[in-house]
N, C-alpha and C. Protein backbone atom coordinates (compact mmCIF):
# COMPACT_ATOMS: atom_id res chain seq x y z
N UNK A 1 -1.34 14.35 -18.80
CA UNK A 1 -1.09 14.08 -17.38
C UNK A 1 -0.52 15.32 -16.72
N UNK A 2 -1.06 15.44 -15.38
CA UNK A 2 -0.27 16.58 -14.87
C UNK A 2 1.41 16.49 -14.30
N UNK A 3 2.08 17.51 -13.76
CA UNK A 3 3.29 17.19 -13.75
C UNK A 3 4.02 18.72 -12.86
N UNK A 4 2.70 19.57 -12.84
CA UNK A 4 3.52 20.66 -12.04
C UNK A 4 2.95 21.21 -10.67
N UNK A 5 1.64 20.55 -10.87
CA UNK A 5 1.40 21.02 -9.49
C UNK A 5 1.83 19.73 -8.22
N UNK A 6 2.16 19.86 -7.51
CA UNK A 6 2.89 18.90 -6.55
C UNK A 6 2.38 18.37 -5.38
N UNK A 7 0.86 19.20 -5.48
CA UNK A 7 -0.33 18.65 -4.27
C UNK A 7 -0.98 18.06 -5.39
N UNK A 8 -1.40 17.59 -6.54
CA UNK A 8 -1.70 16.88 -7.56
C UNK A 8 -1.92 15.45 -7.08
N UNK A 9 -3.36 14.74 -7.20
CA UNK A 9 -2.69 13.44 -6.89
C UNK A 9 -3.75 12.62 -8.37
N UNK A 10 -2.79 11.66 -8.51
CA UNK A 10 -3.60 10.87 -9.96
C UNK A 10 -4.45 10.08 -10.00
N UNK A 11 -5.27 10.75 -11.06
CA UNK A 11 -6.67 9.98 -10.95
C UNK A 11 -6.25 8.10 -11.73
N UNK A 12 -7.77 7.63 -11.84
CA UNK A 12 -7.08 6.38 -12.06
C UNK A 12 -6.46 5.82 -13.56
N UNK A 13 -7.27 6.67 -14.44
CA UNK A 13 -6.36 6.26 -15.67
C UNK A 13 -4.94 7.03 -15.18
N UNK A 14 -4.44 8.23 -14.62
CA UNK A 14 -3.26 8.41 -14.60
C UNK A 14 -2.36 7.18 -14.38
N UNK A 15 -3.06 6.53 -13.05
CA UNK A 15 -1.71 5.50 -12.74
C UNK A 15 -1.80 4.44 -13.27
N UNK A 16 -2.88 4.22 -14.44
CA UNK A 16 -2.73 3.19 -15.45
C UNK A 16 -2.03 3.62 -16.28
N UNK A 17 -1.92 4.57 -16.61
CA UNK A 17 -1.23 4.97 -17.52
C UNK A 17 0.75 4.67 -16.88
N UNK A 18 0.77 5.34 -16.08
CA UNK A 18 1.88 4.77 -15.33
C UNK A 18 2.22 3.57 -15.34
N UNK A 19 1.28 2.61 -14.30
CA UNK A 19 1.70 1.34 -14.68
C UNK A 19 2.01 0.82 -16.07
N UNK A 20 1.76 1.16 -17.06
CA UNK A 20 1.91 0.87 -18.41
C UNK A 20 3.22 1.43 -18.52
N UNK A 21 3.31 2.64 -18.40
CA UNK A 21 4.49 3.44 -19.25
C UNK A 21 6.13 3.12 -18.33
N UNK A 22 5.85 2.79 -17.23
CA UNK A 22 7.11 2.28 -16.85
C UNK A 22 7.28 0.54 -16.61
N UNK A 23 6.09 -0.09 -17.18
CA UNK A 23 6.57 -1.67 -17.35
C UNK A 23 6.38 -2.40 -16.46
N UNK A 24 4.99 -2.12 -15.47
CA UNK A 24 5.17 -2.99 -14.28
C UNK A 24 4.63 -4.11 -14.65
N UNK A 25 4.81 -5.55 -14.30
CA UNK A 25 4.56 -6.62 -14.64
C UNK A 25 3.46 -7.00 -13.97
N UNK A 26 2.50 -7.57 -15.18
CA UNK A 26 1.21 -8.00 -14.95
C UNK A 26 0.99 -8.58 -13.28
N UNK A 27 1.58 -9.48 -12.78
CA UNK A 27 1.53 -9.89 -11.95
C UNK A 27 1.27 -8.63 -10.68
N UNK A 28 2.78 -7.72 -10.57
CA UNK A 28 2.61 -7.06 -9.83
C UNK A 28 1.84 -6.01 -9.91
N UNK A 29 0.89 -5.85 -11.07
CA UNK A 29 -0.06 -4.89 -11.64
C UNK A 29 -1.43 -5.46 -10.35
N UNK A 30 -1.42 -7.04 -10.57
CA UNK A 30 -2.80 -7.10 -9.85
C UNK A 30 -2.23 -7.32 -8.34
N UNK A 31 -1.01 -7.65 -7.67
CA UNK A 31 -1.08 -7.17 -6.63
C UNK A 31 -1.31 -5.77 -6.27
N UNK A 32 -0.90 -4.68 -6.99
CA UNK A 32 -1.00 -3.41 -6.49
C UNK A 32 -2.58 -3.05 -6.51
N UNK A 33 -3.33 -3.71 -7.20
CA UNK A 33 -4.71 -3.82 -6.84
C UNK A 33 -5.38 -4.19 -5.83
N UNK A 34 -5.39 -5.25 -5.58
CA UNK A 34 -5.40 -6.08 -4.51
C UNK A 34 -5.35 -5.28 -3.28
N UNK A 35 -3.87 -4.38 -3.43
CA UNK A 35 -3.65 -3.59 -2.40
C UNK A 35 -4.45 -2.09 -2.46
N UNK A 36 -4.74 -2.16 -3.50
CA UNK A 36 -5.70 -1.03 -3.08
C UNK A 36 -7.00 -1.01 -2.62
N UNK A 37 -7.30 -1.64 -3.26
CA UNK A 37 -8.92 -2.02 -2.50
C UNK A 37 -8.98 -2.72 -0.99
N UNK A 38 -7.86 -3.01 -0.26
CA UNK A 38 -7.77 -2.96 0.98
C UNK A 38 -7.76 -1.70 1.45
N UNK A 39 -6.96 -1.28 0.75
CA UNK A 39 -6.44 -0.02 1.40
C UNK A 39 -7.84 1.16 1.66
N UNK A 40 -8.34 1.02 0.59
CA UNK A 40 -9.54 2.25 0.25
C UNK A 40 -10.92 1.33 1.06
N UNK A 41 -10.87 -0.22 1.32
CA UNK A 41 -11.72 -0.49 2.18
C UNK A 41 -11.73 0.17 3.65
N UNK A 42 -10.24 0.19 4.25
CA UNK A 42 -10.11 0.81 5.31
C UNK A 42 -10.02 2.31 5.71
N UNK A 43 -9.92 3.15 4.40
CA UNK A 43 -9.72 4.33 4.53
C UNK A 43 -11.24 4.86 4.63
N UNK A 44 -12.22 4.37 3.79
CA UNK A 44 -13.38 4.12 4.01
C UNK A 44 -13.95 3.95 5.26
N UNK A 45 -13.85 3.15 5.78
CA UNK A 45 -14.20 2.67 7.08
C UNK A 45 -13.34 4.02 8.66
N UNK A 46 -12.28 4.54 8.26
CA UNK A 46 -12.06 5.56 9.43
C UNK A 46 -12.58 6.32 8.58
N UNK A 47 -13.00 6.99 7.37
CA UNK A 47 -14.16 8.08 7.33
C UNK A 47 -15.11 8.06 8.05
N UNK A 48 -15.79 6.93 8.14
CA UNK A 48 -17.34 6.49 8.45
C UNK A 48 -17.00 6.99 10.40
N UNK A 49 -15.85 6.97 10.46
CA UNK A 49 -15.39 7.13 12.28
C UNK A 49 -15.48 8.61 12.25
N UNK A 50 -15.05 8.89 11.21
CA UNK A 50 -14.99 10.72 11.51
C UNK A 50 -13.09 11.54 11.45
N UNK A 51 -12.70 10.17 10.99
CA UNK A 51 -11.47 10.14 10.41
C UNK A 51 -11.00 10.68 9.76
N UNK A 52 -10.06 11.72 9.06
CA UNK A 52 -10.14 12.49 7.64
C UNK A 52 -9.12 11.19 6.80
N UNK A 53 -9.78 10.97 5.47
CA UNK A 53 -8.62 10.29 4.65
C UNK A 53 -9.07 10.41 3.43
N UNK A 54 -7.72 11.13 2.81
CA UNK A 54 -7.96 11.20 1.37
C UNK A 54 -8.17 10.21 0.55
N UNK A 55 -9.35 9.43 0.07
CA UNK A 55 -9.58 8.42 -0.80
C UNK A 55 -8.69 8.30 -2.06
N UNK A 56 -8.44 9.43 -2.51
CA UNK A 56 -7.81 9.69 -3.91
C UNK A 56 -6.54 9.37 -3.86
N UNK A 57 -6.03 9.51 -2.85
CA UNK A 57 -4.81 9.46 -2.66
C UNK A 57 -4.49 8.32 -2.00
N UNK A 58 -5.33 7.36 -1.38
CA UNK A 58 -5.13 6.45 -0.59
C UNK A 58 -4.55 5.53 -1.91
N UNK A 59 -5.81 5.52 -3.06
CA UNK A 59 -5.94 4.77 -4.51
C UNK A 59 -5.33 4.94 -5.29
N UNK A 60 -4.59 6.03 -5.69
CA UNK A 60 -2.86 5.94 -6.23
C UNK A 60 -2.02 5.65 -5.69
N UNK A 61 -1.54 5.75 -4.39
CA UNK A 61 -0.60 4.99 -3.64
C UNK A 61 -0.51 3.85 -3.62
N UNK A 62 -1.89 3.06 -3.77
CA UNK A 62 -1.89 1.78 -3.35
C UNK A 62 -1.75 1.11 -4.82
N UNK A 63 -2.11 1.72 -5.72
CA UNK A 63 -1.67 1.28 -7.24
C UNK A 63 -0.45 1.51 -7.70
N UNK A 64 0.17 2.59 -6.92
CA UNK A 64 1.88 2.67 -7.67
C UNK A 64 2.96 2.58 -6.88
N UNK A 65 2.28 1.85 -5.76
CA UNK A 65 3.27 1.78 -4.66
C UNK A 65 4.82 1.14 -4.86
N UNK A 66 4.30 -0.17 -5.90
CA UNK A 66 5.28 -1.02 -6.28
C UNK A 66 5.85 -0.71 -8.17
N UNK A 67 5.39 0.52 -8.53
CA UNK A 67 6.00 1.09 -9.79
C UNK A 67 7.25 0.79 -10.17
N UNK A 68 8.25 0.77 -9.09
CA UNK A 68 9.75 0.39 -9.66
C UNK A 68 10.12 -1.08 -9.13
N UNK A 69 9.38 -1.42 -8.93
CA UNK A 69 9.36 -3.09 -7.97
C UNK A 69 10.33 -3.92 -9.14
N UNK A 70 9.62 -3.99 -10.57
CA UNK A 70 10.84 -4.80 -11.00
C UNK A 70 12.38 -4.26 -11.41
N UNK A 71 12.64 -3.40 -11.29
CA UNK A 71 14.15 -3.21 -11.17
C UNK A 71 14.67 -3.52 -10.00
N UNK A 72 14.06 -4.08 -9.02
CA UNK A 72 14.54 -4.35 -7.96
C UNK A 72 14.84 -5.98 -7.78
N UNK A 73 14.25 -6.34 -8.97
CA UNK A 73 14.18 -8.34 -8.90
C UNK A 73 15.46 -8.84 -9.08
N UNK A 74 16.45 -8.20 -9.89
CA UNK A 74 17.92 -8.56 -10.22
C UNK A 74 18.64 -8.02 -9.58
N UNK A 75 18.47 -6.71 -8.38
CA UNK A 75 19.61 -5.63 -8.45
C UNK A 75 19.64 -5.25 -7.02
N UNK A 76 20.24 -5.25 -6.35
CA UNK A 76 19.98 -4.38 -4.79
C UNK A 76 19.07 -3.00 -4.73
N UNK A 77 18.24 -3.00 -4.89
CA UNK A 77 17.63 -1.61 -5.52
C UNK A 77 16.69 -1.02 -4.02
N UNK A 78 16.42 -0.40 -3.43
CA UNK A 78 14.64 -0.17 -2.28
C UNK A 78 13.88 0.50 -3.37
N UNK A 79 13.23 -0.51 -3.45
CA UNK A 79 11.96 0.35 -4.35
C UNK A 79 11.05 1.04 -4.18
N UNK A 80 10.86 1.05 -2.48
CA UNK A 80 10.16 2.09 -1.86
C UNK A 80 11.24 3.52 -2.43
N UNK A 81 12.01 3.78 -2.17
CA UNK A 81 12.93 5.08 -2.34
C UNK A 81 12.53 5.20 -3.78
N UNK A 82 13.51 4.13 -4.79
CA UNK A 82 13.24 4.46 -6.25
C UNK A 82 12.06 5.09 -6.84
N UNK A 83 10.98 4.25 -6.01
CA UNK A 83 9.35 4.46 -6.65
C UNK A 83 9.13 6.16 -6.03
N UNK A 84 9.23 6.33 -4.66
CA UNK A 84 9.30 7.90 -4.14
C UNK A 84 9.78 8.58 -5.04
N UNK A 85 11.18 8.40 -5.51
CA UNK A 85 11.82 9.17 -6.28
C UNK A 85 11.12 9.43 -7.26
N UNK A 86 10.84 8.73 -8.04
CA UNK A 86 10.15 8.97 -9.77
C UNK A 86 9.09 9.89 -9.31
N UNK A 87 8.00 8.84 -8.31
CA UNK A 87 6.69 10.28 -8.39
C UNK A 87 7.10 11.05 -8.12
N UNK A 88 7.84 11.63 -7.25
CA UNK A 88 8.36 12.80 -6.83
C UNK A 88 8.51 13.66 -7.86
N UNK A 89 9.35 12.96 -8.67
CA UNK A 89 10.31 13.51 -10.32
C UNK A 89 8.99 13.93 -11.10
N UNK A 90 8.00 13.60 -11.15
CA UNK A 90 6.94 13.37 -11.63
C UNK A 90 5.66 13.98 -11.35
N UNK A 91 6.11 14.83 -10.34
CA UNK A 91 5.37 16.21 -9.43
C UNK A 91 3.73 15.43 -8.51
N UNK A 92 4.14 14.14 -8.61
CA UNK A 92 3.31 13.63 -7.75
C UNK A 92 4.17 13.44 -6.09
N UNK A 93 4.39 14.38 -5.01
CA UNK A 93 5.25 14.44 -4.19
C UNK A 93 4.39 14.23 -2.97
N UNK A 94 2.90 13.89 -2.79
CA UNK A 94 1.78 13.39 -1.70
C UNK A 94 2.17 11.87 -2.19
N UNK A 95 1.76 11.18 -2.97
CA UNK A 95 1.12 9.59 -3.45
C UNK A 95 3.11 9.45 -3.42
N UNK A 96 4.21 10.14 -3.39
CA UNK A 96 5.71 9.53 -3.56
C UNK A 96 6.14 9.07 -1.36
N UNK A 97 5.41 10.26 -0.93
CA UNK A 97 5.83 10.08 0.31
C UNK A 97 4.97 9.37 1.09
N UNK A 98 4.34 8.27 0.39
CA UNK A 98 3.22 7.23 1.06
C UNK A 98 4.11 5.99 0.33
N UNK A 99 4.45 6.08 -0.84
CA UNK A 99 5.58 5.25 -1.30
C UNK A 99 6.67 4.77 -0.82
N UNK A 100 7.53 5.73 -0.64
CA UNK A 100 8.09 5.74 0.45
C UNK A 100 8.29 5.26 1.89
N UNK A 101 7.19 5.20 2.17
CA UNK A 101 7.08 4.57 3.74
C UNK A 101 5.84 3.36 3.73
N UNK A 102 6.13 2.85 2.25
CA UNK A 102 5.24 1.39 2.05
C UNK A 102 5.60 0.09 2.59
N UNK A 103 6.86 0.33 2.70
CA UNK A 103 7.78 -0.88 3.47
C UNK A 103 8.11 -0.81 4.85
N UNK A 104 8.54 0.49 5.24
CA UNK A 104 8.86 0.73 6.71
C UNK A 104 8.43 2.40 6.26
N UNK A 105 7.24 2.34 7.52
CA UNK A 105 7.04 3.75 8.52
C UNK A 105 8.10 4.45 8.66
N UNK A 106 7.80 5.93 8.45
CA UNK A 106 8.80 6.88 9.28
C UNK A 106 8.49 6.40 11.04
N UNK A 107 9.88 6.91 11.16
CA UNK A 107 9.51 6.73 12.54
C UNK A 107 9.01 7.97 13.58
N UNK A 108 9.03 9.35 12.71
CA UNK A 108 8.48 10.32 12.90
C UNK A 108 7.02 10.48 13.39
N UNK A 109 6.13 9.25 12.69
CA UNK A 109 4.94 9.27 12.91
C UNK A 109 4.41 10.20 13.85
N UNK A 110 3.88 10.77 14.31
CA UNK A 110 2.62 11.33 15.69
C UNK A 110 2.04 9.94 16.12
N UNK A 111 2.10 9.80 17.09
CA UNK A 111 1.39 8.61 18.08
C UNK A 111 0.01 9.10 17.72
N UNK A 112 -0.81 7.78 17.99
CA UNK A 112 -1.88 7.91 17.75
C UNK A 112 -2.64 8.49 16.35
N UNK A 113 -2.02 8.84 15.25
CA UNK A 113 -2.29 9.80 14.02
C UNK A 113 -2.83 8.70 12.99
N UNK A 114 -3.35 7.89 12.58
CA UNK A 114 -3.40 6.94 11.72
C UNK A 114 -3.36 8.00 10.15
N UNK A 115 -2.71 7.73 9.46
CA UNK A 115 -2.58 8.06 7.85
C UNK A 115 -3.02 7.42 7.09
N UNK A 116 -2.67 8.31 5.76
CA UNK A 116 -2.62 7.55 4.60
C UNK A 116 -1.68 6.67 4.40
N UNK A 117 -0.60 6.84 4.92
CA UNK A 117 0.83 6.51 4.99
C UNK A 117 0.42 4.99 5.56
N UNK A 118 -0.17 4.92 6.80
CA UNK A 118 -0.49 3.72 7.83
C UNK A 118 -1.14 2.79 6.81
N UNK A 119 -2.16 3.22 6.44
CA UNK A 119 -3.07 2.47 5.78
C UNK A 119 -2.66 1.78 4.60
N UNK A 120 -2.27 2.10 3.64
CA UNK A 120 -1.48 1.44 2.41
C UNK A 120 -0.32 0.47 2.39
N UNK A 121 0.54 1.83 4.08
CA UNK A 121 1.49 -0.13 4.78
C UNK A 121 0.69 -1.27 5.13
N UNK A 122 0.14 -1.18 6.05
CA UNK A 122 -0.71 -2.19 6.69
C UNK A 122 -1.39 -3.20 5.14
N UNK A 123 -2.28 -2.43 4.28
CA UNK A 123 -2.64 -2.91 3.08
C UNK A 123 -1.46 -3.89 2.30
N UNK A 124 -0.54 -3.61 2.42
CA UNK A 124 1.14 -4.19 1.41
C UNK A 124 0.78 -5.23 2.50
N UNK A 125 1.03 -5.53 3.61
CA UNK A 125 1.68 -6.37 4.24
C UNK A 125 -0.05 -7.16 4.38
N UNK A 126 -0.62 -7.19 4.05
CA UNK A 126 -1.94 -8.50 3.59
C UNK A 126 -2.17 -8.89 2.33
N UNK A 127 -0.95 -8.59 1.87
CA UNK A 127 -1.56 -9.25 0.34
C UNK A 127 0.32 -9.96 0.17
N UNK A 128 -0.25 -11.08 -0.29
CA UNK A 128 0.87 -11.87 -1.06
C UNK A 128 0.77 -12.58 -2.17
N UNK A 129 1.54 -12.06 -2.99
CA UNK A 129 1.30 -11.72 -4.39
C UNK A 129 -0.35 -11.05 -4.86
N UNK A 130 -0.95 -11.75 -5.33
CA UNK A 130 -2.51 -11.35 -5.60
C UNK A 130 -3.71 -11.63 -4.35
N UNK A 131 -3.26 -12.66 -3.29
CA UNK A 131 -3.87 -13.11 -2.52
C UNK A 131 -4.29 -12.60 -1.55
N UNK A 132 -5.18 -12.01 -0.46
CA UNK A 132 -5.62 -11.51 0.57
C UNK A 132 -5.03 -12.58 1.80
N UNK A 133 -4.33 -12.44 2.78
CA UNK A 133 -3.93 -13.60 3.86
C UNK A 133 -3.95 -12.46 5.00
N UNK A 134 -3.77 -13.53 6.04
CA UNK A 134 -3.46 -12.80 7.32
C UNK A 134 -2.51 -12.73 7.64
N UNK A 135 -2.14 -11.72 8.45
CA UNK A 135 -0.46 -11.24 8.99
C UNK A 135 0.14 -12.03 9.67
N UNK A 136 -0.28 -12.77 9.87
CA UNK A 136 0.85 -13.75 10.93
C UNK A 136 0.95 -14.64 9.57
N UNK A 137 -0.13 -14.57 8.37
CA UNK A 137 1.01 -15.86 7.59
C UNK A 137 1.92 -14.61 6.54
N UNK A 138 1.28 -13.73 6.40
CA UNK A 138 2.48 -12.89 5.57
C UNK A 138 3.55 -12.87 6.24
N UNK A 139 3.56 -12.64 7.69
CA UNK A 139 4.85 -12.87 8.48
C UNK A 139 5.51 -14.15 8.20
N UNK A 140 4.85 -15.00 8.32
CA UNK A 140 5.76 -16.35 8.18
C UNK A 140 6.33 -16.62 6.93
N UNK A 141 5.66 -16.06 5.59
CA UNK A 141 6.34 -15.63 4.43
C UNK A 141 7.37 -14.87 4.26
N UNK A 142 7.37 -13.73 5.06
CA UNK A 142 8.84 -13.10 5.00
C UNK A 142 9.82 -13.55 5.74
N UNK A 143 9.26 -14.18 6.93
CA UNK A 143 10.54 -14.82 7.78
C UNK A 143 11.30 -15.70 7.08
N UNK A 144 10.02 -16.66 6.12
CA UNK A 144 10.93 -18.14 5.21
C UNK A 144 11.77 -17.46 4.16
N UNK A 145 11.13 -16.43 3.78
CA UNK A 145 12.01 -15.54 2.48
C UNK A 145 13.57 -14.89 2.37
N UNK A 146 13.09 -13.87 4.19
CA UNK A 146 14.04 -12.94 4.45
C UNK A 146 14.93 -13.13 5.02
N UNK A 147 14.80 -14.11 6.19
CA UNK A 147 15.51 -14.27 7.51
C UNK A 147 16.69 -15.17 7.45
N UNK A 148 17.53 -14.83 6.29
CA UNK A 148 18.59 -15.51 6.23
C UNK A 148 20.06 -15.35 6.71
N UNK A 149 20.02 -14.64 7.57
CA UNK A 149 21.05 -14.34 8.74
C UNK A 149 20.73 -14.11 10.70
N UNK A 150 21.30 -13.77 11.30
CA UNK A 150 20.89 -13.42 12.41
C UNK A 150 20.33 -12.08 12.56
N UNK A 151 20.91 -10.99 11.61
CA UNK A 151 20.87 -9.84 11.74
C UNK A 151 18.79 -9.67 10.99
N UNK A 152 19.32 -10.23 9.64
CA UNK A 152 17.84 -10.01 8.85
C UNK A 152 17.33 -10.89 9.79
N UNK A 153 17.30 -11.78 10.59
CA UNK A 153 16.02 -12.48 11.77
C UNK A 153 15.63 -10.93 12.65
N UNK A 154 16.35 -10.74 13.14
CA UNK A 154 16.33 -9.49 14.56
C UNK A 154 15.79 -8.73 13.59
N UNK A 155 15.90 -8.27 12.42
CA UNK A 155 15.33 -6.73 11.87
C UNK A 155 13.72 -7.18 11.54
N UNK A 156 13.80 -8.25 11.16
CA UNK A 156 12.27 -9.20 10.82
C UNK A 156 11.66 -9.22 12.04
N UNK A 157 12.24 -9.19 13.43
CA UNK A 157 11.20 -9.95 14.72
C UNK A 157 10.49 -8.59 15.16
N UNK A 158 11.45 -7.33 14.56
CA UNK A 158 11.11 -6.30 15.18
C UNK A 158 9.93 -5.49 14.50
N UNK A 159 10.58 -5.92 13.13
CA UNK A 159 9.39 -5.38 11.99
C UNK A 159 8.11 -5.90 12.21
N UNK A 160 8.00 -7.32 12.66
CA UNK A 160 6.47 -7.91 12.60
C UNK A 160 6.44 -7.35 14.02
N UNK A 161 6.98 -6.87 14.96
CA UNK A 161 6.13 -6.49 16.06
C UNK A 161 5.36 -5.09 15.67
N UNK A 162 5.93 -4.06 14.96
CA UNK A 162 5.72 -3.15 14.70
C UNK A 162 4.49 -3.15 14.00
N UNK A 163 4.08 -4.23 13.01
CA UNK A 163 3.31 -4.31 12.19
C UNK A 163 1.86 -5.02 13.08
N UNK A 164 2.17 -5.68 14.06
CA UNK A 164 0.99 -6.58 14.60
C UNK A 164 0.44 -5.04 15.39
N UNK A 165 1.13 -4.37 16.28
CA UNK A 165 0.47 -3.23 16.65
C UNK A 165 -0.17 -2.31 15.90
N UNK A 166 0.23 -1.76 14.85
CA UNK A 166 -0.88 -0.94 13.96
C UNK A 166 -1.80 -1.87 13.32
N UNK A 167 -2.21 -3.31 13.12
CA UNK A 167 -2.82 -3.74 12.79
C UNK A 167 -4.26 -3.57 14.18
N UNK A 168 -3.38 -4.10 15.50
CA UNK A 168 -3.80 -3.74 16.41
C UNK A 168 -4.79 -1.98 17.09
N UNK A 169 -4.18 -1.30 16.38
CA UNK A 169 -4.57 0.18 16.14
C UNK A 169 -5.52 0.42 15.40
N UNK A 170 -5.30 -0.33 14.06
CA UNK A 170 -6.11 0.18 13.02
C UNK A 170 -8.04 -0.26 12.94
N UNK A 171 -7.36 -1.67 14.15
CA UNK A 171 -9.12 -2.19 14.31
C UNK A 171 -9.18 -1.92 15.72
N UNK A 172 -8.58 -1.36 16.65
CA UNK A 172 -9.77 -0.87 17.70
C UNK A 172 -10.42 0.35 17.15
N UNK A 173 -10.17 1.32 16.00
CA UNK A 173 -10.81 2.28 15.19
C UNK A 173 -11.92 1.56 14.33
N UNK A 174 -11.50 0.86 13.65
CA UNK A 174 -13.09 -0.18 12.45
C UNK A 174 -13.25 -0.85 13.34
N UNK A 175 -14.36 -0.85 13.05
CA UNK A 175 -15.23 -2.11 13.56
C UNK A 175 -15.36 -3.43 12.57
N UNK A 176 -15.24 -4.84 13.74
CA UNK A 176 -15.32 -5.81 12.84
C UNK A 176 -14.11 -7.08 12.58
N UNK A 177 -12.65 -6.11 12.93
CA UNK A 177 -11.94 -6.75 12.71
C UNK A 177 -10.56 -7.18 11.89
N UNK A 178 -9.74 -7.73 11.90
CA UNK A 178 -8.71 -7.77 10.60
C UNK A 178 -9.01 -8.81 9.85
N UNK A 179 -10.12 -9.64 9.88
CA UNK A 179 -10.68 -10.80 9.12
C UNK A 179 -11.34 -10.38 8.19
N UNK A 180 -12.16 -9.27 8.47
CA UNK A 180 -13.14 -8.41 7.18
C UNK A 180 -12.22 -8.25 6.23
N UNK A 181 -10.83 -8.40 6.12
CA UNK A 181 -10.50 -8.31 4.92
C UNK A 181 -10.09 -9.48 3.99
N UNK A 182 -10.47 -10.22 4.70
CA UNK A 182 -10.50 -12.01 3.66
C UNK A 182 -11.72 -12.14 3.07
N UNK A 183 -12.38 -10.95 3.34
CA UNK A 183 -13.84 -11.38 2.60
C UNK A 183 -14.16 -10.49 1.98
N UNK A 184 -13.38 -9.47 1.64
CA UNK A 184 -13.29 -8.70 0.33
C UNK A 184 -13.46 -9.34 -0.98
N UNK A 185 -13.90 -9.02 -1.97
CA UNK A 185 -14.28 -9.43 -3.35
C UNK A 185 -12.73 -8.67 -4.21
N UNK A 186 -11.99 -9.72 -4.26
CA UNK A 186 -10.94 -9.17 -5.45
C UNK A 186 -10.97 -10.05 -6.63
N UNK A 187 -12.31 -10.28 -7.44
CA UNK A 187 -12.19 -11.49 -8.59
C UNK A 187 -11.15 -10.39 -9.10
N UNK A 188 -10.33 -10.48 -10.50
CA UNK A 188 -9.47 -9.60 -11.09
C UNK A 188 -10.08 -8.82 -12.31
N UNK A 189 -11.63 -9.59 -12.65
CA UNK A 189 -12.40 -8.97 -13.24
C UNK A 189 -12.94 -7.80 -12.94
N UNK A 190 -13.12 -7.68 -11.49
CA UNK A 190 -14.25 -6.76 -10.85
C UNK A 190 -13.18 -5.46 -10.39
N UNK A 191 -12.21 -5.79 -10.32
CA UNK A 191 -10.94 -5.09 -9.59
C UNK A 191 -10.96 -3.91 -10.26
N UNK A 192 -10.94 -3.48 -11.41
CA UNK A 192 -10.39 -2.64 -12.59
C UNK A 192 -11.86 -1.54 -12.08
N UNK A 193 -13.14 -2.32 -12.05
CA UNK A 193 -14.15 -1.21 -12.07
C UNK A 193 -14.35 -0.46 -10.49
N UNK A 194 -14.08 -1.56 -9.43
CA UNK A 194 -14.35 -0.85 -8.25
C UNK A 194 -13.27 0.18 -8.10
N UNK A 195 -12.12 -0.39 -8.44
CA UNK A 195 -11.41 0.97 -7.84
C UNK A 195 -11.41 2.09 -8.82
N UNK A 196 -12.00 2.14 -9.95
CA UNK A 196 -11.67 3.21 -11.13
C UNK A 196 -12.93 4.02 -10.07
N UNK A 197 -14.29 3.62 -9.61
CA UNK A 197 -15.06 3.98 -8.88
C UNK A 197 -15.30 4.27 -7.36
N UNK A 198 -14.25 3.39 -6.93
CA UNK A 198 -14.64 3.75 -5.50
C UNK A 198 -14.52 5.16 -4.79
N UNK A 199 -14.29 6.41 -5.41
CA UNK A 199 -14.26 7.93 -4.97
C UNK A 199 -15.57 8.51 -5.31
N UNK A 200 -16.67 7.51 -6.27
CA UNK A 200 -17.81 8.10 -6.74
C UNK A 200 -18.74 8.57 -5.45
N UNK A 201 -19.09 8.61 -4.44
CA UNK A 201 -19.97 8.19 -3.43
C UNK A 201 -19.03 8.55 -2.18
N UNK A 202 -17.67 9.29 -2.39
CA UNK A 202 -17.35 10.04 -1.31
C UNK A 202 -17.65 11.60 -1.50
């Protein structure tokens, strides 16, 4: 595996190999799937616009996004940071700073700039657990989950506004819609080969 060059980004046995070597749990193994093949559906789709997006990189991010996710099940932990941290540590420092901002956007963004960064958030926030759903019910999942004060309500009302607009963004660019992604093919069989492939044909 590589480890020194720091524009490096990992191919797909790398981040199997990852997922293996730091213990991510089956479960959250096939969500991070799930999330990738959203992710690389849409990164796909602003190519076809004339978009630049690194496929390669869209598809490790979206597979190791949640790398330190279970140390976070018992412990106050952000596993966006933790997970940044390691790739980082790990001279993967492109696929750590998409990690990073898997949960909440910089707010640095460039208006109008859609990323890699955009794309892999937006991707996290349509999948629950293994499942493909729509954002207003992932929203209503985190509200029943999260919103157990006044403060986590207000940080939640603001977050899903934030999130309905780049969803909003991301399809006046594709064509088609935010529904095209309920009709994605994620059997868990098929999962392993499209994405080991989906860079063949860029």
């Amino acid at each position: 595996m590589h480890t020194a060059d720091h524009s490096v980004i990992p191919d797909y046995g790398d981040c199997m190999e990852l997922m293996t070597r730091y213990q991510m749990p089956a479960h959250v193994v096939r969500h991070s799937q799930v999330v990738s093949v959203l992710a690389l559906h849409m990164a796909q789709g602003f190519k076809k616009t004339g978009i630049s997006m690194d496929l390669g990189l869209v598809r490790a991010s979206g597979l190791l996004h949640d790398i330190t996710k279970m140390y976070s099940f018992d412990r106050p932990l952000d596993h966006a940071l933790t997970g940044a941290k390691l790739l980082k540590k790990l001279g993967y420092a492109r696929v750590a700073e998409i990690v990073r901002q898997h949960v909440r956007l910089s707010p640095s963004r460039p208006p109008g700039r859609i990323s890699e960064a955009e794309v892999v958030n937006y991707a996290d926030k349509r999948v629950v657990n293994d499942q493909v759903t729509s954002l207003a019910e992932r929203c209503r999942y985190i509200i029943n989950r999260y919103a157990k004060t006044p403060e986590a309500r207000s940080w939640i009302d603001l977050y899903t506004r934030k999130i309905f607009e780049l969803e909003m963004e991301i399809f006046s660019i594709i064509p088609g819609g935010p529904d095209q992604l309920l009709n994605l093919n994620t059997d868990p069989d098929e999962l392993p080969r499209f994405i080991e492939h989906a860079l063949d044909d860029s």
